[in-house]
Protein backbone atom coordinates (compact mmCIF):
# COMPACT_ATOMS: atom_id res chain seq x y z
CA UNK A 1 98.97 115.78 100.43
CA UNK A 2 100.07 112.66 98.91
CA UNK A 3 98.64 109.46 99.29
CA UNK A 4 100.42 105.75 100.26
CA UNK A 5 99.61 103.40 97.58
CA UNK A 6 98.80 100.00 99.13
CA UNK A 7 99.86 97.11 98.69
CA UNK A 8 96.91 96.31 96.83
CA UNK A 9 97.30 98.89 94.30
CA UNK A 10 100.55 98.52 93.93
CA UNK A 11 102.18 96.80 90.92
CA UNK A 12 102.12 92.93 91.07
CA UNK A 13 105.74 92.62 89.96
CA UNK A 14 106.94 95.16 92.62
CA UNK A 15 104.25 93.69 95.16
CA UNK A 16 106.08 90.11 94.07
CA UNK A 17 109.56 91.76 94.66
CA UNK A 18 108.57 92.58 98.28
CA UNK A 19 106.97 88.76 99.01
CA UNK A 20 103.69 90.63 99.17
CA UNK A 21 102.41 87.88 96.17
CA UNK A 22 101.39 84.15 97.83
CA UNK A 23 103.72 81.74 98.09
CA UNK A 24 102.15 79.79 95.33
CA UNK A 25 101.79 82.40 92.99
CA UNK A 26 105.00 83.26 93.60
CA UNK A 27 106.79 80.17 92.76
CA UNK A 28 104.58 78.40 90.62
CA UNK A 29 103.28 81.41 88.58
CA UNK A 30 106.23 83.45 88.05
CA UNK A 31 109.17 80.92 89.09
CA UNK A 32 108.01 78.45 86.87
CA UNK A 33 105.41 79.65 84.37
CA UNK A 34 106.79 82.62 83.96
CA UNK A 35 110.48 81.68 83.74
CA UNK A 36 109.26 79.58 80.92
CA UNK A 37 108.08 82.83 79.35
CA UNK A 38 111.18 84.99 79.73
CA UNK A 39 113.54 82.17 78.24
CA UNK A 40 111.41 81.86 75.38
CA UNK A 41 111.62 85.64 74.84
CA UNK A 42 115.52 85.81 75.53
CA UNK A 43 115.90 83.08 73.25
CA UNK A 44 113.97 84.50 70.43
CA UNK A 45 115.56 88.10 71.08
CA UNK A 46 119.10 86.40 70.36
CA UNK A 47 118.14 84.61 68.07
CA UNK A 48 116.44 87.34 65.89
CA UNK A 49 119.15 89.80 66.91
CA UNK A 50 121.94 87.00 65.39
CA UNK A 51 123.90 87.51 68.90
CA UNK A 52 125.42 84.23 70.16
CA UNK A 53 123.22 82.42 72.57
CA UNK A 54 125.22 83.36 76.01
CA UNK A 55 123.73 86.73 75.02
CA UNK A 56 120.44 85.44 76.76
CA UNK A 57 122.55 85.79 80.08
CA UNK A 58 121.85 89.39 80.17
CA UNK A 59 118.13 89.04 80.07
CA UNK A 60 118.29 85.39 82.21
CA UNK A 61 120.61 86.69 84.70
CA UNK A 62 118.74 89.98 86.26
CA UNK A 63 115.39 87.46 85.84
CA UNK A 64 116.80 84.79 88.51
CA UNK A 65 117.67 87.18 90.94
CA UNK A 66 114.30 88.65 90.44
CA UNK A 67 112.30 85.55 91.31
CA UNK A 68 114.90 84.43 94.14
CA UNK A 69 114.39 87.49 96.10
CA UNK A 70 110.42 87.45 95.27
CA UNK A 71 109.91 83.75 96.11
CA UNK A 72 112.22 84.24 98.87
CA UNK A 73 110.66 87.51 100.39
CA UNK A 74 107.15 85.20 99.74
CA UNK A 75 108.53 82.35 102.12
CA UNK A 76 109.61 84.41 104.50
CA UNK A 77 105.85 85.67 105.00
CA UNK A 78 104.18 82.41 103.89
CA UNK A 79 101.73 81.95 107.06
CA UNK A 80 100.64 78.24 106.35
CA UNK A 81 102.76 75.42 107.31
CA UNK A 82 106.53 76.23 107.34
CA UNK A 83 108.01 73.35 105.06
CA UNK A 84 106.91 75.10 102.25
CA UNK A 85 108.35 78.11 102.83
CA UNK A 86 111.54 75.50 103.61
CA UNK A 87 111.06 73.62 100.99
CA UNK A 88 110.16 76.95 98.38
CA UNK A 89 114.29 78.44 99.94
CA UNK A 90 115.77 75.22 98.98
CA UNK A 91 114.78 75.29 95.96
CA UNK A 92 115.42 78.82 95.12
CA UNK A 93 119.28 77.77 96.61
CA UNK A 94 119.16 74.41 94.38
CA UNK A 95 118.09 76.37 91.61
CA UNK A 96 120.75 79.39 91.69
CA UNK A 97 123.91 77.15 92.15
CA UNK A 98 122.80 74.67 89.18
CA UNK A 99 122.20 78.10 87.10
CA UNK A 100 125.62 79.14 88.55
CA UNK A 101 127.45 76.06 88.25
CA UNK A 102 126.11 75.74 84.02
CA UNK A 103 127.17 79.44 83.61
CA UNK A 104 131.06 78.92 84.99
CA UNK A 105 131.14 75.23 82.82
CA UNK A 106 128.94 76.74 79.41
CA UNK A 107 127.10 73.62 80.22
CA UNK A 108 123.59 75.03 79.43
């Protein structure tokens, strides 16, 4: 008979997808630091690959709908006080229409 994994042993990046990661591991370690990370790596890909630089859109793309639904899954579970799970959502909504509004004007 197979066996549940828990959500222990379960992959952090698919335990992150589900909000199953902290709410500040969730936004400050992969949000941010890791964000940081995967543009440098798009950038470099691109850039070694000689594609033009809006390439990086389909590895930057999939990325920010990764963390929103993470960090957003996160909030929705975060059990301390509930302005940072506001405050986490309003970013995450800040953050998608600036990445939204640069994509439609090329003003990245």
């Amino acid at each position: 008979m197979a066996r549940k994994k828990s959500a222990k042993n379960s992959n952090f990046f698919v335990a992150f997808w589900n909000g199953d990661v902290s709410l500040v591991k969730s936004y400050w370690l992969i949000g941010v630091l890791l964000t940081i990370g995967v543009v440098f790596v798009a950038t470099f890909l691109v850039i070694a690959a000689g594609l033009q630089f809006e390439a990086m859109f389909g590895i930057y793309i999939p990325w920010v709908i990764y963390i929103t639904v993470g960090i957003w899954r996160s909030a929705d579970k975060y059990k301390g006080p509930k302005y940072w799970a506001i405050l986490a959502k309003i970013a995450m909504v800040i953050g998608v229409l600036l990445n939204f509004k640069d994509l439609l004007t090329g003003n990245y």
